[in-house]
N, C-alpha and C. Protein backbone atom coordinates (compact mmCIF):
# COMPACT_ATOMS: atom_id res chain seq x y z
N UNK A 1 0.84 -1.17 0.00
CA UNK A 1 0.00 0.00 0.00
C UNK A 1 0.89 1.24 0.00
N UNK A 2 0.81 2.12 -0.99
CA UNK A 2 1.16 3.41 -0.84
C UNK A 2 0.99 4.29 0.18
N UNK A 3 1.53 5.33 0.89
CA UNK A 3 1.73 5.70 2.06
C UNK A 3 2.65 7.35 1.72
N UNK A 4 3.21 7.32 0.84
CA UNK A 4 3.57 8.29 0.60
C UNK A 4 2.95 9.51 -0.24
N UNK A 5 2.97 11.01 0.42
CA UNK A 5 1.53 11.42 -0.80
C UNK A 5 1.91 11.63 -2.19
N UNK A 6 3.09 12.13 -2.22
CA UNK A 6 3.79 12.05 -3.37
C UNK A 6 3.53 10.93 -4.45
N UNK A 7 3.99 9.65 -4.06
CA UNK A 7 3.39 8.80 -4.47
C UNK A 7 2.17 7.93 -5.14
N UNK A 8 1.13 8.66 -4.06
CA UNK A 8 0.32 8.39 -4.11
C UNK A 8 -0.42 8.93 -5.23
N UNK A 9 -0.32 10.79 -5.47
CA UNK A 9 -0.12 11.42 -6.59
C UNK A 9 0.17 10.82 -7.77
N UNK A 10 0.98 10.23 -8.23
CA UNK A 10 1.56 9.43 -9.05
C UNK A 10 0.82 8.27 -9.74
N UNK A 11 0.34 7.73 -8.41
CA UNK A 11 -0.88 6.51 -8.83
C UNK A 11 -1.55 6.88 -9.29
N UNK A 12 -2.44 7.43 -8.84
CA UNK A 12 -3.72 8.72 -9.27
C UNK A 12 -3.54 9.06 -11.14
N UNK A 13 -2.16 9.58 -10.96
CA UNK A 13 -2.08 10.09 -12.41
C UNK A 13 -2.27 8.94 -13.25
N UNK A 14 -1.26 8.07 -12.79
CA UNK A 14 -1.16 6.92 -13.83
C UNK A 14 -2.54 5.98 -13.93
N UNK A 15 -3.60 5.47 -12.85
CA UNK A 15 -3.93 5.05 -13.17
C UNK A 15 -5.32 5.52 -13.73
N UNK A 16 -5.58 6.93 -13.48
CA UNK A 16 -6.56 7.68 -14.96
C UNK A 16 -6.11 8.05 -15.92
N UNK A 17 -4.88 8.22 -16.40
CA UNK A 17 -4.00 7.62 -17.73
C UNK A 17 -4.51 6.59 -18.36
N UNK A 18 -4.46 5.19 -17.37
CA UNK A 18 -4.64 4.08 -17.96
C UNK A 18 -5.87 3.79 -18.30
N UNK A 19 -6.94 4.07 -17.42
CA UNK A 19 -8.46 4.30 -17.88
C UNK A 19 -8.57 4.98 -18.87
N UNK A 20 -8.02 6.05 -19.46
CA UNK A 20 -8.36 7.08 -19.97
C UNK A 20 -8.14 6.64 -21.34
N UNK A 21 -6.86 5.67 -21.55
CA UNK A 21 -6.07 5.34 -22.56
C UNK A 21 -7.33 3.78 -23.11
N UNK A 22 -7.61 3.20 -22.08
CA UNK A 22 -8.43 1.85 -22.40
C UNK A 22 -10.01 2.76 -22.71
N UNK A 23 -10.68 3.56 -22.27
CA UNK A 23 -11.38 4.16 -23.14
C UNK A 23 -11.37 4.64 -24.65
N UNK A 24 -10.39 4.81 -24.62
CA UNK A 24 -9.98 5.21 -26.35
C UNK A 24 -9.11 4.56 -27.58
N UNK A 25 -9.52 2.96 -26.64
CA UNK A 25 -9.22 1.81 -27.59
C UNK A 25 -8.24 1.17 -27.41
N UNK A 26 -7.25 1.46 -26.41
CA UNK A 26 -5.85 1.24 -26.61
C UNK A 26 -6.09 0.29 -25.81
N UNK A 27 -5.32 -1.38 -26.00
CA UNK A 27 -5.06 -2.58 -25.19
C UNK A 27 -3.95 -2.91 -24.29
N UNK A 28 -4.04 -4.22 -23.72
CA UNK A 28 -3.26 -4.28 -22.10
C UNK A 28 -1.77 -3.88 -22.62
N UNK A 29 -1.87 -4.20 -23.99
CA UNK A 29 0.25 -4.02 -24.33
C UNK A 29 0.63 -2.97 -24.36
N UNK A 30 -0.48 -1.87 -25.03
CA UNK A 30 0.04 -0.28 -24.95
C UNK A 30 0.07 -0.13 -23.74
N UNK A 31 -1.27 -0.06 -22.84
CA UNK A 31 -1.45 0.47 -21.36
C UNK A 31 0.40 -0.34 -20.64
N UNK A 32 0.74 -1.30 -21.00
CA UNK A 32 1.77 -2.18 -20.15
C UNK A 32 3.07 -0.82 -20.92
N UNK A 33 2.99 -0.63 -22.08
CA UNK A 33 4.25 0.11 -22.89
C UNK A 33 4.25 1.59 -21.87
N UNK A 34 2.74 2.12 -21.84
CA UNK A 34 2.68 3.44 -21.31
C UNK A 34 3.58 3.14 -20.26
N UNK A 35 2.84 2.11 -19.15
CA UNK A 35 3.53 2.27 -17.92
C UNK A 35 4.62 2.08 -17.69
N UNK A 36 5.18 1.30 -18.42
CA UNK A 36 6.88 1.05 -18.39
C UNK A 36 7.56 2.15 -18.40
N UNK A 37 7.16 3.00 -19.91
CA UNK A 37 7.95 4.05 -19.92
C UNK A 37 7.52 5.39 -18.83
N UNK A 38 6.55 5.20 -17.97
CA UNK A 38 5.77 6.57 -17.28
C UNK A 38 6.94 5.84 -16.34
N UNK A 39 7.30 4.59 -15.58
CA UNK A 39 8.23 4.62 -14.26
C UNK A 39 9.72 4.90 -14.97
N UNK A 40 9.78 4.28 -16.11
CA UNK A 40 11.38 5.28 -16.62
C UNK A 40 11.58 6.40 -16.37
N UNK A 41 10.18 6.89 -16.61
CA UNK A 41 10.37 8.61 -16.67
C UNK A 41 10.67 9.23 -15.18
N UNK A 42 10.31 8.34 -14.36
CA UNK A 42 10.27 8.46 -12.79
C UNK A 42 11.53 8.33 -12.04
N UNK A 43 12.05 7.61 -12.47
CA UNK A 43 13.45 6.88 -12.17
C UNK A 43 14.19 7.46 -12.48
N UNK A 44 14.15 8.06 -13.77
CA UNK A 44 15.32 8.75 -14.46
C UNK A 44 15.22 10.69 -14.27
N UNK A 45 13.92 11.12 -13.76
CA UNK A 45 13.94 12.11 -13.26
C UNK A 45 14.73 12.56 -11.75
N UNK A 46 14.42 11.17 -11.36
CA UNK A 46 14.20 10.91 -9.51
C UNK A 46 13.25 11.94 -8.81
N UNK A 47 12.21 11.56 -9.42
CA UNK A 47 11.20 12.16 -8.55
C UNK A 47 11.11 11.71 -7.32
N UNK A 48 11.23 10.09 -7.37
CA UNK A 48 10.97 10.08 -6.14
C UNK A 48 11.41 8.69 -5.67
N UNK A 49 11.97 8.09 -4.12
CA UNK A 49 13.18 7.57 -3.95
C UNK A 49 13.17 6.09 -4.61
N UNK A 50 13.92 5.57 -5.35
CA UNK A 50 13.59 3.95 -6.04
C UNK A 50 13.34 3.35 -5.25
N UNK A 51 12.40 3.06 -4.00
CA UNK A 51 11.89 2.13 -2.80
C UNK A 51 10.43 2.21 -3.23
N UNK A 52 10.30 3.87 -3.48
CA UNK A 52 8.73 4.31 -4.06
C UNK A 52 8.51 4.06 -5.13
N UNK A 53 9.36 4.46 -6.14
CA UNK A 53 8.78 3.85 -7.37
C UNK A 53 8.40 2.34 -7.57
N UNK A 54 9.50 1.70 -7.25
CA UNK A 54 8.86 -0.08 -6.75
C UNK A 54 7.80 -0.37 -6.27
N UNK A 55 7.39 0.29 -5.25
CA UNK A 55 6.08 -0.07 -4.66
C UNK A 55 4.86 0.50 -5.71
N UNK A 56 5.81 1.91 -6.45
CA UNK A 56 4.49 2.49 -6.94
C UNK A 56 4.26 1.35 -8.04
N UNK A 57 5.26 0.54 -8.66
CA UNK A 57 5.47 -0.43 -9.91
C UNK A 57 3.86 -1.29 -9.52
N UNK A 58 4.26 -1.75 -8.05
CA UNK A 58 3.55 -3.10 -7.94
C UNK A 58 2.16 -2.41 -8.06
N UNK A 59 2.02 -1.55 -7.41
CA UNK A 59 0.14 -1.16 -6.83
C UNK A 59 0.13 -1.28 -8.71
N UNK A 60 0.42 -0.41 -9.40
CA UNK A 60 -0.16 -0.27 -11.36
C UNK A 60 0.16 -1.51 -11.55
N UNK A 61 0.98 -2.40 -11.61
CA UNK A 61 0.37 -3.68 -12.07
C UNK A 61 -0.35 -4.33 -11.57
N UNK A 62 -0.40 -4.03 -10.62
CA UNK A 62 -1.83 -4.76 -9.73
C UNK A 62 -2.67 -4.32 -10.33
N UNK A 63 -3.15 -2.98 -10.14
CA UNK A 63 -4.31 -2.59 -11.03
C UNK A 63 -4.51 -2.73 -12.39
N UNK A 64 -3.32 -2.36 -13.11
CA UNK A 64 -3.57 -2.97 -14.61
C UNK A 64 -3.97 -4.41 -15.03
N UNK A 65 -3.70 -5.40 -14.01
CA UNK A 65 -4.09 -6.80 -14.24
C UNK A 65 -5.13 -7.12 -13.03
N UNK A 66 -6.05 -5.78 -12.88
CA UNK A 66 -6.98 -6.73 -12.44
C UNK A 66 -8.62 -6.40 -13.18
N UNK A 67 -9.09 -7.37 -13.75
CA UNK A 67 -10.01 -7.27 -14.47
C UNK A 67 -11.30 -6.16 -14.43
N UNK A 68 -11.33 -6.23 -13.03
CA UNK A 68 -12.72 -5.14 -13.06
C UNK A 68 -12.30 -4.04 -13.41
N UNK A 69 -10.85 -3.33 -13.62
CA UNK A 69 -10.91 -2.04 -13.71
C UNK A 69 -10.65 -1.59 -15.40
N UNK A 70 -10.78 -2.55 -16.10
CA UNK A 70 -11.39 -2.45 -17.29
C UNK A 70 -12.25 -3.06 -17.95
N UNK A 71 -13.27 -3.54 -17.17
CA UNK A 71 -14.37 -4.52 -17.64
C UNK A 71 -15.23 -3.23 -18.75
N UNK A 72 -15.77 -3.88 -20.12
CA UNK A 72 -16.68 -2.94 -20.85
C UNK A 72 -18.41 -3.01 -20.31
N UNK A 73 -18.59 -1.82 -20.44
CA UNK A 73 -19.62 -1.78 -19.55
C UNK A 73 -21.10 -2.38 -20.44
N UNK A 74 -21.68 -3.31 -19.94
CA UNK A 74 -22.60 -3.87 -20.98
C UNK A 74 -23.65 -2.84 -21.55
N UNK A 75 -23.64 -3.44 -22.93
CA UNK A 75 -24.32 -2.54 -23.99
C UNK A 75 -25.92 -2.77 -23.93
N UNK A 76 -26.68 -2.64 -24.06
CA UNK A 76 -28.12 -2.92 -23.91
C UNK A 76 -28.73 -3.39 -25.52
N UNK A 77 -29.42 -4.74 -25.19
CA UNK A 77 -29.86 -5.41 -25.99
C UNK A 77 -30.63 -4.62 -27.11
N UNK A 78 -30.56 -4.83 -28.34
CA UNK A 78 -32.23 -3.93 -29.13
C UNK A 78 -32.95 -4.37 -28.86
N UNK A 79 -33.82 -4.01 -28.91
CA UNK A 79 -35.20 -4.27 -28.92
C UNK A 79 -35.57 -4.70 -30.51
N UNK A 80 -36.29 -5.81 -30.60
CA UNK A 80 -36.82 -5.73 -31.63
C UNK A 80 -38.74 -6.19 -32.21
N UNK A 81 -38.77 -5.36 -32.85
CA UNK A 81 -40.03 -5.35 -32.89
C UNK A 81 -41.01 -6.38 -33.87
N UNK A 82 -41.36 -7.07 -33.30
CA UNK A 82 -42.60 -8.12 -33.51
C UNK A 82 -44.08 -7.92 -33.78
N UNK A 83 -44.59 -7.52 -35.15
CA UNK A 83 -46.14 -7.59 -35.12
C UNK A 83 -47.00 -8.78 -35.65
């Protein structure tokens, strides 16, 4: 669990990124490419200390691999009409 707010910030961003990105078509390999390169970008800035970014690693793959948080939301049947 994240604990740091900084951090925590971070999650936040990334993981309405990742929603944001699976709304607009993009699949688990891009969302996996984004995130790879969003903790490069982290690491190599040093935003913030490599103990945090690790932890921040695990919570986004946790969330990226867990199903409900991109389940499609069911579409509603037609109706069709019978006389």
């Amino acid at each position: 669990m994240l604990q740091d707010t900084q951090s925590i910030r971070y999650y936040q961003r990334l993981t309405d990124a990742l929603v944001e990105m699976w709304n607009r078509g993009y699949r688990f390999d891009d969302l996996r490419l984004y995130l790879d390169g969003y903790l490069a970008a982290l690491r190599h800035s040093s935003a913030l200390e490599p103990y945090l970014i690790h932890r921040l690693e695990e919570e986004a793959v946790r969330y990226l691999y867990d199903p409900y948080n991109f389940e499609v939301p069911p579409q509603p049947e037609p109706e069709s009409d019978y006389y």
